[in-house]
N, C-alpha and C. Protein backbone atom coordinates (compact mmCIF):
# COMPACT_ATOMS: atom_id res chain seq x y z
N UNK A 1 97.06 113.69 124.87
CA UNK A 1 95.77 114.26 125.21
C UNK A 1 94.68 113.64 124.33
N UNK A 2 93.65 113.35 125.37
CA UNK A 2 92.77 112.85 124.12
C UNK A 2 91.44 114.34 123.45
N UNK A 3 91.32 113.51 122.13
CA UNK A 3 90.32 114.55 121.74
C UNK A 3 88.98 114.68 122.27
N UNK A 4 88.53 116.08 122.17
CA UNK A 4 87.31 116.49 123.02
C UNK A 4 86.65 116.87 121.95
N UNK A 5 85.32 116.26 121.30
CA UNK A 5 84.96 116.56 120.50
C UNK A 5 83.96 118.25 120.78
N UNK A 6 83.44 118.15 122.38
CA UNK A 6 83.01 119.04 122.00
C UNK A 6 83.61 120.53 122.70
N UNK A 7 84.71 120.29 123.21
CA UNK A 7 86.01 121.24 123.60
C UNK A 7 86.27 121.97 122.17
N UNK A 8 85.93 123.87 122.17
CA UNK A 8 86.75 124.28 121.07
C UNK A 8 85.47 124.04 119.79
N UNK A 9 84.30 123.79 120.12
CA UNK A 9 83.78 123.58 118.56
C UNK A 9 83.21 125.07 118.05
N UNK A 10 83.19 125.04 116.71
CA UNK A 10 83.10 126.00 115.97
C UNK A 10 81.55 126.58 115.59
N UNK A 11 80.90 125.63 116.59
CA UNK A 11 78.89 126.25 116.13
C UNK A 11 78.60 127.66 117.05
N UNK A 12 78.38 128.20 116.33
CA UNK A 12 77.97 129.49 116.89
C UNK A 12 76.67 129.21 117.38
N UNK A 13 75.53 128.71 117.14
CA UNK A 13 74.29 128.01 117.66
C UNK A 13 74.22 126.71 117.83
N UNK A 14 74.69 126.57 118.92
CA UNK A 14 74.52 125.16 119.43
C UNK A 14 72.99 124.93 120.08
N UNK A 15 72.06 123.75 119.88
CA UNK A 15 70.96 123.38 119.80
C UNK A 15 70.01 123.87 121.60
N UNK A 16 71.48 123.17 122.88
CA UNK A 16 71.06 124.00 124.07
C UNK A 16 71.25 125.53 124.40
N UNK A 17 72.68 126.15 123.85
CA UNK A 17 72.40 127.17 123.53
C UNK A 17 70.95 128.11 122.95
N UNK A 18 70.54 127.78 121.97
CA UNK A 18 69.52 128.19 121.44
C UNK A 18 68.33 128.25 122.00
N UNK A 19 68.11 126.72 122.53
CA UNK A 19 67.00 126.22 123.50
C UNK A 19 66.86 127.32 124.56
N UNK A 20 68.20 127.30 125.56
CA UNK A 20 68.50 128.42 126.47
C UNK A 20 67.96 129.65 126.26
N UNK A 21 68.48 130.20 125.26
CA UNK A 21 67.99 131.96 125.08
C UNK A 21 66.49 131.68 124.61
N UNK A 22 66.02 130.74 123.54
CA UNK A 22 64.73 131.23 123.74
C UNK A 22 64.00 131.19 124.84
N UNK A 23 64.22 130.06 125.47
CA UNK A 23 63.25 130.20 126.86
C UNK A 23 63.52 131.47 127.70
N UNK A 24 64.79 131.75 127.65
CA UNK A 24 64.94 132.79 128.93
C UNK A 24 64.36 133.94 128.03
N UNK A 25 64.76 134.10 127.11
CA UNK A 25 63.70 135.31 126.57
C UNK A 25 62.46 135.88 126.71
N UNK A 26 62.10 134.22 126.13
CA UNK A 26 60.80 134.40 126.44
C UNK A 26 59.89 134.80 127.96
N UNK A 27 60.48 133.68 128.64
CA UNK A 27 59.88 133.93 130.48
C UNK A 27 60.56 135.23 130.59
N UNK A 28 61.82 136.17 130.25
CA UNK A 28 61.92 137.12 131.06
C UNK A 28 61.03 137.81 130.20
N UNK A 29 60.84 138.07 129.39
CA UNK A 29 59.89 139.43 128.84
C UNK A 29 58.67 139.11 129.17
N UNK A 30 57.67 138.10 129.45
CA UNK A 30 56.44 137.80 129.56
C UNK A 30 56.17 138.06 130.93
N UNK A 31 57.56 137.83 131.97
CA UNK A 31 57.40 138.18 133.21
C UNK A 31 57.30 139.70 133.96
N UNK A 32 58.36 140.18 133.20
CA UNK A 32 59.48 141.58 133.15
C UNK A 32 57.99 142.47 132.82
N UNK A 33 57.54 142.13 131.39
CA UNK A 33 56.43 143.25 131.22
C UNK A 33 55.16 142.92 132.12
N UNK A 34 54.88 141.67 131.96
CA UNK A 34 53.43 141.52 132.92
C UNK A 34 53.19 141.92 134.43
N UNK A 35 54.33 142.28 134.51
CA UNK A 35 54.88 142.83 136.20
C UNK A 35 54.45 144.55 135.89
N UNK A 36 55.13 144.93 134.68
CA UNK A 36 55.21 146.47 134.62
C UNK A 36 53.63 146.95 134.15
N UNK A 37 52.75 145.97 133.13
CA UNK A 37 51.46 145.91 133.00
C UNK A 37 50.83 145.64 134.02
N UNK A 38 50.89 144.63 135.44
CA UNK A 38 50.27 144.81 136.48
C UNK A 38 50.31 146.31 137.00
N UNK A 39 51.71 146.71 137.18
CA UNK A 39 51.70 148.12 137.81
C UNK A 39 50.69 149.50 137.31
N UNK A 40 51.23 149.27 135.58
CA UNK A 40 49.92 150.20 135.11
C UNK A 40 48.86 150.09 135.06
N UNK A 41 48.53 149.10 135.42
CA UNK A 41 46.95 148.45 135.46
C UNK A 41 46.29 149.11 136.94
N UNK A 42 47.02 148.77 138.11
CA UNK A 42 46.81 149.56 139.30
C UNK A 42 46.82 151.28 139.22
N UNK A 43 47.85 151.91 138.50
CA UNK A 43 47.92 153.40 138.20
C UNK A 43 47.03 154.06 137.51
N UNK A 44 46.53 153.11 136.42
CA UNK A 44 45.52 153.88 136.20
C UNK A 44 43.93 153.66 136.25
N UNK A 45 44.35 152.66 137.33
CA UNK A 45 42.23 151.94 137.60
C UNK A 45 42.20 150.66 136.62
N UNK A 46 42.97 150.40 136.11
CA UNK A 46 41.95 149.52 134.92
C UNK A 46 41.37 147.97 135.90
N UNK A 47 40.63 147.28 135.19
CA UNK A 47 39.84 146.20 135.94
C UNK A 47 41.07 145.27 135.99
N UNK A 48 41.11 144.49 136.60
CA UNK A 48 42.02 143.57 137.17
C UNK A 48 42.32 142.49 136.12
N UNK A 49 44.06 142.40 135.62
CA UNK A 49 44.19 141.68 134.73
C UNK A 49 44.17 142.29 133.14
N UNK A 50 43.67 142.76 133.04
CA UNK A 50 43.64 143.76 131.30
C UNK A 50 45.14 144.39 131.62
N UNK A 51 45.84 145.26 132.04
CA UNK A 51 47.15 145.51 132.30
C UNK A 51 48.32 144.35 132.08
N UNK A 52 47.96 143.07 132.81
CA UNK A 52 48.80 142.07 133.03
C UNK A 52 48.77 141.21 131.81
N UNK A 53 47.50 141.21 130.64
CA UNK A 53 47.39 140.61 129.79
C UNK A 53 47.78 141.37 128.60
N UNK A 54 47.67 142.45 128.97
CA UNK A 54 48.34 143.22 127.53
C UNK A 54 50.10 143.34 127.88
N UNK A 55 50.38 143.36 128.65
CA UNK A 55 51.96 143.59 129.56
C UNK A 55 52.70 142.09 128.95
N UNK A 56 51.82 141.23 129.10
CA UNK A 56 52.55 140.03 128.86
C UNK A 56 52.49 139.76 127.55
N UNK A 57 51.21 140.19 126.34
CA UNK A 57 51.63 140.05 125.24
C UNK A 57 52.21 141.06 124.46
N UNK A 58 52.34 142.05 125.22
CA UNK A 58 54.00 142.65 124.58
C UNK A 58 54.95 142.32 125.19
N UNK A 59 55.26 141.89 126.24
CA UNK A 59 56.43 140.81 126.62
C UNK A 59 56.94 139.61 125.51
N UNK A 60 55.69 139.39 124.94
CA UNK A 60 56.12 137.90 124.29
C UNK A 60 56.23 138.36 122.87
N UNK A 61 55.68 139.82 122.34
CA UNK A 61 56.13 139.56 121.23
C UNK A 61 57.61 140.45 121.47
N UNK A 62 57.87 141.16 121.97
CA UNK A 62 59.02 141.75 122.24
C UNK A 62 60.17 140.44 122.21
N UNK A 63 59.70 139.44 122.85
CA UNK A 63 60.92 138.57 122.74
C UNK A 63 60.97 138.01 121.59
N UNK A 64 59.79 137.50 121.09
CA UNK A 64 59.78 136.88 119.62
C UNK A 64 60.88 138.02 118.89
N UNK A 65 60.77 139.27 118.86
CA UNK A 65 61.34 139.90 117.78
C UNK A 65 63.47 139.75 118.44
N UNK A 66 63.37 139.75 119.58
CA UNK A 66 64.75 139.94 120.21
C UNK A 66 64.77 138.45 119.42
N UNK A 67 64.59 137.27 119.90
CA UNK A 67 64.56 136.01 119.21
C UNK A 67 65.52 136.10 118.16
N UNK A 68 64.83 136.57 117.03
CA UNK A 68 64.46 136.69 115.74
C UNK A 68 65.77 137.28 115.23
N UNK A 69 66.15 138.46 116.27
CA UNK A 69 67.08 139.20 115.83
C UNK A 69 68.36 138.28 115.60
N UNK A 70 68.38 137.90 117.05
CA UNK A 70 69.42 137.37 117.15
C UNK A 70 69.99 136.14 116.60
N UNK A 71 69.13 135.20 116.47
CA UNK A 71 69.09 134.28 115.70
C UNK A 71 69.44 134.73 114.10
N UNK A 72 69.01 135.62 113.53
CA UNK A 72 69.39 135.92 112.64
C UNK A 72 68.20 135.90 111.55
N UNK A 73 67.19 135.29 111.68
CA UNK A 73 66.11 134.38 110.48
C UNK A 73 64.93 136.15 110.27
């Protein structure tokens, strides 16, 4: 058998790995909340967009901190 260098390796953070979760983190929470900030934005009158802009930057820091966690730093 030949060797597989990267069959079996021992990095717990591998560089696409990493790459991977932050992006998906990031787009799902910026999406996930700016969706749920559109909604409250319609529920309770506000002007168009103030909902979706505050929705999305707690989306993004929400992921920064999931990030963070997980990564470990």
């Amino acid at each position: 058998m030949a060797d597989n260098p990267h069959r079996g390796s021992s990095d717990e953070h591998s560089s696409e790995g990493v790459a991977g979760a932050v992006l998906g983190y990031l787009l799902a929470g910026i999406v996930a909340w700016g969706f749920l900030g559109w909604l409250a934005g319609k529920f309770l009158g506000l002007p168009t967009g103030i909902g979706i802009g505050v929705g999305m930057m707690l989306g993004a820091a929400g992921a920064i901190y999931l990030i963070m966690k997980r990564l470990g730093a």
